[in-house]
Protein backbone atom coordinates (compact mmCIF):
# COMPACT_ATOMS: atom_id res chain seq x y z
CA UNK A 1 125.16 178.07 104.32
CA UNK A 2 121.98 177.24 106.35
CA UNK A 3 122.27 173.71 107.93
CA UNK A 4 119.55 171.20 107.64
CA UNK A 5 118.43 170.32 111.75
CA UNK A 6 118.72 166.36 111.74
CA UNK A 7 120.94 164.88 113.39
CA UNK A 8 123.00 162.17 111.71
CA UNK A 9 126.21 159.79 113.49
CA UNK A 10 128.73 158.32 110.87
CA UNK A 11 129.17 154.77 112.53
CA UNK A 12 132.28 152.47 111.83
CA UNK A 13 134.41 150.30 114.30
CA UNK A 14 138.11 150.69 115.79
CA UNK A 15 137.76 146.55 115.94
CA UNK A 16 140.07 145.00 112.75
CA UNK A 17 138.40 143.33 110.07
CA UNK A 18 134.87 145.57 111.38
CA UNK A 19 134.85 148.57 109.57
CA UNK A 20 134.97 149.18 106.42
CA UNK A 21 135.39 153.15 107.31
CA UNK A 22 139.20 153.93 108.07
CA UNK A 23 139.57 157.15 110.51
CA UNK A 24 140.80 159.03 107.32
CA UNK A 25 137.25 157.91 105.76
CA UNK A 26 135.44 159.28 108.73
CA UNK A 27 137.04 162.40 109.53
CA UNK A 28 136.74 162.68 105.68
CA UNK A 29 132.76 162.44 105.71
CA UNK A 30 132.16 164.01 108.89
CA UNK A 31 133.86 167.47 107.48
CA UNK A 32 131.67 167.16 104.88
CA UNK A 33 128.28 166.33 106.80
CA UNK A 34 129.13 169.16 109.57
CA UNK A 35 128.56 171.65 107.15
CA UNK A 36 124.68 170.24 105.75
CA UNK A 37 123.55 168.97 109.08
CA UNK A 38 123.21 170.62 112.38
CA UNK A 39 124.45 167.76 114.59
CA UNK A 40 127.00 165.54 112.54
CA UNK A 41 129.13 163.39 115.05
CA UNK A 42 131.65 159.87 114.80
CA UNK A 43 130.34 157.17 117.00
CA UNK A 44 132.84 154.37 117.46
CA UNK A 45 130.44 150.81 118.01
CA UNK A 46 133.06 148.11 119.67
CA UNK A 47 130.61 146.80 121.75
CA UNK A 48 126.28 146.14 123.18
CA UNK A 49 126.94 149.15 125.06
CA UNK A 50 128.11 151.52 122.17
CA UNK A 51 125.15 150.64 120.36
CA UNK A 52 122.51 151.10 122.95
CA UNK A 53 124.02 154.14 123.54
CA UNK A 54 123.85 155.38 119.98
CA UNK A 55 119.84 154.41 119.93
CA UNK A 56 119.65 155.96 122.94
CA UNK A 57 120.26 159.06 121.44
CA UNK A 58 117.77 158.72 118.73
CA UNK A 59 119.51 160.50 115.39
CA UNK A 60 117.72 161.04 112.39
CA UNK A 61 120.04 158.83 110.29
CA UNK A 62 123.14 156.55 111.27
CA UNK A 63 125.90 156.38 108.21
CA UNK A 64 126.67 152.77 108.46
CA UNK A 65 130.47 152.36 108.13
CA UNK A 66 129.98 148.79 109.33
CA UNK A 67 128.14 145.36 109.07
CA UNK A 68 127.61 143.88 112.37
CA UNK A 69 128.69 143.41 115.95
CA UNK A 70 130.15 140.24 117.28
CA UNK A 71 128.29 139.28 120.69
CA UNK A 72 131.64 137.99 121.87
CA UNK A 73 134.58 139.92 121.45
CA UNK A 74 136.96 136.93 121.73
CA UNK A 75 135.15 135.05 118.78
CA UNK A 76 135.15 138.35 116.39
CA UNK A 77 133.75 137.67 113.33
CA UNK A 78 133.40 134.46 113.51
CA UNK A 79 130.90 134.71 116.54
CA UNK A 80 127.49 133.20 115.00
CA UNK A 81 125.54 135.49 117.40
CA UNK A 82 126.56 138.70 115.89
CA UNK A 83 124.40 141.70 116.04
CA UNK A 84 123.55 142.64 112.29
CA UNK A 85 123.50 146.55 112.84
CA UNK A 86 120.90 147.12 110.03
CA UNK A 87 118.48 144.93 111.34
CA UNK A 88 119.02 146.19 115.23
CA UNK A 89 118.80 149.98 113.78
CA UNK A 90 115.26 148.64 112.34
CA UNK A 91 114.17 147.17 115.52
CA UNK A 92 114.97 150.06 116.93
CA UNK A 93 113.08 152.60 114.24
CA UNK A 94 115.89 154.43 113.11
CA UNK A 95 117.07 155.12 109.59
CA UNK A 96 120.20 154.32 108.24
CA UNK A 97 122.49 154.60 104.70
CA UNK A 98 122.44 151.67 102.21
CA UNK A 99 121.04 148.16 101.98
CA UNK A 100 119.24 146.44 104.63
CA UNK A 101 120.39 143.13 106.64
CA UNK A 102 119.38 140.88 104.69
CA UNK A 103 121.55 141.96 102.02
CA UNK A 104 124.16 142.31 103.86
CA UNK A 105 124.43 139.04 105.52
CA UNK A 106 123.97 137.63 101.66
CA UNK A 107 126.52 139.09 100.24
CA UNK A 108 129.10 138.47 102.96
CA UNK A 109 128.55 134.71 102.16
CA UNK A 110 130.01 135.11 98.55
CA UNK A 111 128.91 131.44 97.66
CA UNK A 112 125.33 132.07 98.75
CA UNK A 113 125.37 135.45 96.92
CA UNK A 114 126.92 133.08 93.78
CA UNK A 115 123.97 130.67 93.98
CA UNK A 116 121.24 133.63 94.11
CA UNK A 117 123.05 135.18 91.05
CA UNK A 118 122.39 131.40 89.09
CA UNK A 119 118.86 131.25 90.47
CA UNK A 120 118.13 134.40 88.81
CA UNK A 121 119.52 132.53 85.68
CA UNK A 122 122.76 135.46 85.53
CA UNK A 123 126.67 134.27 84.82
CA UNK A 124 128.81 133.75 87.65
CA UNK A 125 131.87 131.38 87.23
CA UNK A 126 130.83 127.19 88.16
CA UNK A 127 131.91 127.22 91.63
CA UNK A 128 132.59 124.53 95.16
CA UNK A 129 133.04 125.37 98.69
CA UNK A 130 135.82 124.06 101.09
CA UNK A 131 134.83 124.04 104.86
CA UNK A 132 137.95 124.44 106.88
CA UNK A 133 139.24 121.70 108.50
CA UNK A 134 137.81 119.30 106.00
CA UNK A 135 140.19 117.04 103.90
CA UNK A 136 139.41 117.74 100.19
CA UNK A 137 140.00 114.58 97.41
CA UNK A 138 140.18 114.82 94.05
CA UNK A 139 137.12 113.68 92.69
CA UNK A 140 135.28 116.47 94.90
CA UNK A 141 136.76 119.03 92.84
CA UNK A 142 134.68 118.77 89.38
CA UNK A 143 135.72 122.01 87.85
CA UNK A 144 138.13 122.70 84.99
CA UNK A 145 141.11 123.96 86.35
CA UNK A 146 142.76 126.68 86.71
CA UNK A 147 140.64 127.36 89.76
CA UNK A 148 140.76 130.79 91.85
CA UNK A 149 140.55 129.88 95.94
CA UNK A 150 139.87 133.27 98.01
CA UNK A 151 137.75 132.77 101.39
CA UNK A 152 134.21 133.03 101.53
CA UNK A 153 133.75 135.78 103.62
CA UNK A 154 136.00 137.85 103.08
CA UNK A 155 136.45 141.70 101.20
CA UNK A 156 139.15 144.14 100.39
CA UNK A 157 141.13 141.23 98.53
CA UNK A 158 141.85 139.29 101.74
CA UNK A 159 143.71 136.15 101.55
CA UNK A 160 144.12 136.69 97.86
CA UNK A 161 147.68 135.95 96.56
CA UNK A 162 149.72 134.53 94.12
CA UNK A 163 148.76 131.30 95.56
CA UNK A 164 144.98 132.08 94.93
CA UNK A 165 145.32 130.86 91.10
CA UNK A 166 145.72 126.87 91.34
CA UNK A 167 146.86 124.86 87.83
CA UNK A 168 146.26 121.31 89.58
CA UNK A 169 144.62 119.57 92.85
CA UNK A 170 148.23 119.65 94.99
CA UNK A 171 148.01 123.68 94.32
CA UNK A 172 144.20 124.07 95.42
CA UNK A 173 144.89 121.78 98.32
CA UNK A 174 147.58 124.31 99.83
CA UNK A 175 146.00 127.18 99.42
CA UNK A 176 142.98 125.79 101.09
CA UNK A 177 144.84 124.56 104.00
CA UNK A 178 146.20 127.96 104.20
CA UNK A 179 143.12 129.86 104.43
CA UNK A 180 141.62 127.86 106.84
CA UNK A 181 144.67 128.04 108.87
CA UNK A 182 145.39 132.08 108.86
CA UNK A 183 141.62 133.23 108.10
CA UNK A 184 139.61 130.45 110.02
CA UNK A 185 137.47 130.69 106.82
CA UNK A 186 135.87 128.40 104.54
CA UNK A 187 137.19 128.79 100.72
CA UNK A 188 135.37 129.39 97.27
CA UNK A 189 137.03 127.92 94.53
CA UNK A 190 135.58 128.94 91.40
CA UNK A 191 136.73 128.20 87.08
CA UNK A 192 139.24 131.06 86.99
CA UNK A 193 137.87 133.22 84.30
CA UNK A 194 141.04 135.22 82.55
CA UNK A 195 139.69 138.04 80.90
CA UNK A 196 139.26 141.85 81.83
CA UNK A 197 138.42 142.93 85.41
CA UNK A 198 135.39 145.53 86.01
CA UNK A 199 134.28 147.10 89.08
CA UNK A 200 130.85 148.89 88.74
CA UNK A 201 129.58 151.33 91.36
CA UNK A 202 125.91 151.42 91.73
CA UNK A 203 124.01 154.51 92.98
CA UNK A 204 120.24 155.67 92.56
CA UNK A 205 118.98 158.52 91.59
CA UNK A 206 117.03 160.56 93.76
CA UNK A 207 114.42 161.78 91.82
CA UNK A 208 113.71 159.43 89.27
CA UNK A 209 114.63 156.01 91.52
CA UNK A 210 116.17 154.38 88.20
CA UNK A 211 119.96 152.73 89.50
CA UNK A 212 122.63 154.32 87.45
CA UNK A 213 125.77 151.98 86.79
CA UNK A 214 129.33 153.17 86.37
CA UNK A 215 131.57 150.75 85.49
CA UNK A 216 135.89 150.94 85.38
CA UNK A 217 137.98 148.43 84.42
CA UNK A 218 140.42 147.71 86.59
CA UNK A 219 143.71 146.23 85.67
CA UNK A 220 146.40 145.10 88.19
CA UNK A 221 150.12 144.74 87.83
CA UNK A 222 151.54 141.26 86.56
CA UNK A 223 152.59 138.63 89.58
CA UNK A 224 155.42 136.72 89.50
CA UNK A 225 153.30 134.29 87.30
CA UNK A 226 152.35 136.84 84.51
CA UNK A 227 149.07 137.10 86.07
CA UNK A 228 146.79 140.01 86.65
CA UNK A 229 144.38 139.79 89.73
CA UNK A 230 143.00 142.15 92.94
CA UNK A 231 145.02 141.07 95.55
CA UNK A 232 145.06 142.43 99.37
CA UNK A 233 148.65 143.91 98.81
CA UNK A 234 147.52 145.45 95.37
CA UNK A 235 144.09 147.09 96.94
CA UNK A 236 146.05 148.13 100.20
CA UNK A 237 148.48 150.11 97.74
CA UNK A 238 145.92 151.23 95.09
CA UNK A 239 148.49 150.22 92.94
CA UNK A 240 145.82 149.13 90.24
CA UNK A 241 145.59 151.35 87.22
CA UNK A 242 142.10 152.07 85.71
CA UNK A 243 140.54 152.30 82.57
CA UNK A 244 136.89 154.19 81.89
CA UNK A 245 135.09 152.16 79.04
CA UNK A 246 134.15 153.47 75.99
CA UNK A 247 130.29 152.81 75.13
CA UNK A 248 129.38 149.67 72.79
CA UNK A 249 128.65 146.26 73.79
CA UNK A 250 131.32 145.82 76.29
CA UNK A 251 129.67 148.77 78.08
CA UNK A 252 126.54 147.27 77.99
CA UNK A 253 126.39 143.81 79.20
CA UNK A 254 128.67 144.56 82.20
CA UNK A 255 126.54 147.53 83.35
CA UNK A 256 122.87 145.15 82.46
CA UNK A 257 124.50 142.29 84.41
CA UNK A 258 125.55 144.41 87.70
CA UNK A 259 122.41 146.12 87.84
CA UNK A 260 120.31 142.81 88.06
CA UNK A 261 123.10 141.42 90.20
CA UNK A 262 122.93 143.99 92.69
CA UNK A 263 118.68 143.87 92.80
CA UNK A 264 118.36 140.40 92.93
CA UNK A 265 121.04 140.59 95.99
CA UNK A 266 117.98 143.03 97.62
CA UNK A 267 120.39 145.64 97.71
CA UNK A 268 119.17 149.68 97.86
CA UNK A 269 120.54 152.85 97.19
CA UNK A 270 124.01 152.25 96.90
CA UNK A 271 127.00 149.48 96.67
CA UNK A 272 129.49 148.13 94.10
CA UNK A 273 129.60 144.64 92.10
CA UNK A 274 132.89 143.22 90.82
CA UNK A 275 132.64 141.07 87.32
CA UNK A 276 135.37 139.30 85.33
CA UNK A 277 134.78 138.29 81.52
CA UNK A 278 135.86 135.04 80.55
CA UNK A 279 137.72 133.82 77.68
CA UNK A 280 135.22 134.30 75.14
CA UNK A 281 134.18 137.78 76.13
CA UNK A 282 130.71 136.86 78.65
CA UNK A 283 130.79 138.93 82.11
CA UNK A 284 130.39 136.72 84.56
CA UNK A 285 129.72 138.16 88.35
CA UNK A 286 132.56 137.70 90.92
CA UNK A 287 131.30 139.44 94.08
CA UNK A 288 129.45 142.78 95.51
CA UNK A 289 130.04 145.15 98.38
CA UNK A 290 127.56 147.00 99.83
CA UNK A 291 129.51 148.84 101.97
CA UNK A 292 131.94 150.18 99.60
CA UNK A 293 135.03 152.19 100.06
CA UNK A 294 134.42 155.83 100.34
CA UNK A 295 138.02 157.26 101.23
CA UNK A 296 138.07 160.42 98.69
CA UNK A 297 140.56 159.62 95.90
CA UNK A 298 140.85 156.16 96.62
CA UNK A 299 138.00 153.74 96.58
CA UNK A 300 136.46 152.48 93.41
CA UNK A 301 133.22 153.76 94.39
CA UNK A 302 134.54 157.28 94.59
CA UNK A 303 136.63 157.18 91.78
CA UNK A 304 133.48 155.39 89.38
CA UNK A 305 131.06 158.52 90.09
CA UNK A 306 133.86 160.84 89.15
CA UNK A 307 135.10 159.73 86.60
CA UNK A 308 131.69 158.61 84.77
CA UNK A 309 129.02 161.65 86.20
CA UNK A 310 131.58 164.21 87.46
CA UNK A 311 130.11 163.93 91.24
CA UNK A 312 132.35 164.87 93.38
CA UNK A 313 133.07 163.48 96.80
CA UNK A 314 130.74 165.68 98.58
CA UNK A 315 127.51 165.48 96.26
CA UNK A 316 128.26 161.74 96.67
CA UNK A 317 128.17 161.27 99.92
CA UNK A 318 124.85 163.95 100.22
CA UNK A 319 123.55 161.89 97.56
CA UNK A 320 123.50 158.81 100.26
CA UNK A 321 122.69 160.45 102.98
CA UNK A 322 119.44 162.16 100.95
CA UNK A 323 118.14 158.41 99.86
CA UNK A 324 118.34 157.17 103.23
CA UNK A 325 116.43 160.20 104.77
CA UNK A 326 113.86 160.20 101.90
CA UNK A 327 113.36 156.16 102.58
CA UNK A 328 112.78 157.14 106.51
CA UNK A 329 110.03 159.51 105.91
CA UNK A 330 108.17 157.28 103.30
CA UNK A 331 105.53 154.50 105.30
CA UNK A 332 106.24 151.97 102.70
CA UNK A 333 109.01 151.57 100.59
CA UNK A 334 108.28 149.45 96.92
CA UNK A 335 111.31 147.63 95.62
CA UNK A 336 112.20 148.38 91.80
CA UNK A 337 111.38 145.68 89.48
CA UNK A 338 114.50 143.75 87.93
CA UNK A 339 113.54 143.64 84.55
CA UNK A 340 115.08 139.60 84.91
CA UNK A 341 114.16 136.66 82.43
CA UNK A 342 114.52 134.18 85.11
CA UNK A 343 116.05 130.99 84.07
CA UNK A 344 115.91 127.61 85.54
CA UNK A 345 118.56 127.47 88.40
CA UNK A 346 122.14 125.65 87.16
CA UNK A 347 123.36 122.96 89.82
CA UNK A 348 126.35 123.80 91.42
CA UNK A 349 128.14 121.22 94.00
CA UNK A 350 128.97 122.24 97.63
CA UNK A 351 131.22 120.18 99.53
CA UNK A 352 130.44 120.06 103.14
């Protein structure tokens, strides 16, 4: 097999809470790159220095297994003067996989990624914010309960229990105080919507640029309360079952709703957007990630482009590396329309 000659680093973190690229998931993607590319390497980014010294060596394409860089290590992810990588790699004039920073910093912040979803006049569930360390009454809390409480910045079914799902105020309250205490994170508490569970992996095609959506439903084992949800123990196992969906209405709305979810986030090329149905059947957007799992055999991602095109790990992966380098050698890059009726915004309270 002739290699191409570019030279591409798979980037990622050894920093908890960083990465979303495990070593399996890098060793996994670098055995596969080695063999199209003639220099394919892992660069580890804990720090400024790591990162100038990954520009310094100018590679054709970085494989973004992370978000951004805290400026101070001691504050982590919570340091406000993080580095977003995307936006330093454009600085910087080099290419890279998957959605730009602005994306990225939107959908981190799952309630501001909620309120661009209801601009764009699409169904997420009615929703308020908790700020840590902030007493919450009763009358703040104008939503029909039960309520779902996960943090706001969190992925990979973080802080998500059996405590997430509240019935009354005394229920939210601790679970609130809880989060703010282990996570140091504000909470979203959003209408817990009880029907079926869908996780839809985006990718676009690389020679017609139309976004192809395949969805699974995903269905978790019963809690102690009888209760299915995505929890951090339940991800962290894989111990959710899935289900492909046959074609038909179902099939429809889900896909129609996570492909205008995922362009009116600004996303590109690649990611994954989680929606719930509610009780009377209407999908309703819960969250995206735009740096998916890509551990072969285990993510969602993986497992959606599998199971609903037959691409297997490898094409996948090419597949992302391909859009990014095609991006990089285009001057100016046009961003596919929506298709979106857009609605008059719905007002949604934020405590502060």
């Amino acid at each position: 097999m002739r290699k191409t000659n570019q030279h591409i680093e798979i980037v990622s973190s050894t920093i908890i809470g960083l990465s979303s690229m495990s070593q399996k998931s890098r060793l996994a993607a670098l055995a596969v790159l080695a063999k199209h590319y003639m220099r394919a390497r892992i660069t580890i980014v804990n720090n400024l220095s790591d990162l100038e010294d990954l520009v310094a060596r100018r590679p054709d394409l970085v494989f973004l297994g992370m978000k951004f860089l805290p400026c101070n290590p001691i504050a982590g992810r919570h340091d406000s003067d993080r580095i977003w990588l995307s936006d330093y790699l454009d600085q910087c004039g080099i290419a890279y996989t998957g959605s730009n920073g602005a994306a990225h910093k939107l959908e981190l912040d799952k309630s501001s990624a909620k309120q661009r979803i209801i601009a764009a006049g699409l169904d997420t569930s009615p929703f308020i914010v908790a700020r840590q360390n902030r007493t919450l009454s009763p009358h703040e809390v104008a939503l029909r309960f039960p309520v779902f409480i996960k943090p706001t910045d969190r992925g990979g079914g973080v802080g998500v229990d059996s405590a997430s799902l509240a019935n009354n105020f005394e229920e939210l309250q601790t679970k609130v105080e809880a989060i703010g205490a282990k996570l140091q994170a504000d909470s979203l508490i959003e209408e817990y919507l009880p029907g079926r569970e869908f996780s839809v992996a985006i990718l676009k095609d690389e020679f017609t640029d139309e976004y192809l959506a395949m969805p699974l439903e995903l269905v978790a084992p019963l809690d102690k309360n009888d209760i299915r949800f995505l929890s951090a123990k339940i991800k962290g196992a894989d111990l959710e079952t899935f289900k492909t969906i046959a074609n038909g209405a179902t099939k429809i709305k889900i896909t129609e709703l996570a492909i205008n979810a995922f362009h009116v986030l600004g996303a590109r090329d690649y990611g994954r957007v989680d929606i719930r149905l509610d009780e009377s059947g209407t999908a309703h957007f819960l969250e995206a990630n735009l740096l998916p799992s890509l551990i072969k055999d285990y993510g969602n991602f993986p497992k959606a482009c599998m199971i609903n095109l037959k691409m297997d790990y490898k094409t996948m992966l090419l597949r992302i590396v391909d859009l990014a380098l095609a991006r990089s050698s285009q001057v100016s890059v046009q961003q596919p329309s929506i298709g979106l009726s857009i609605a008059g915004p719905k007002i949604v309270p934020e405590l502060v």
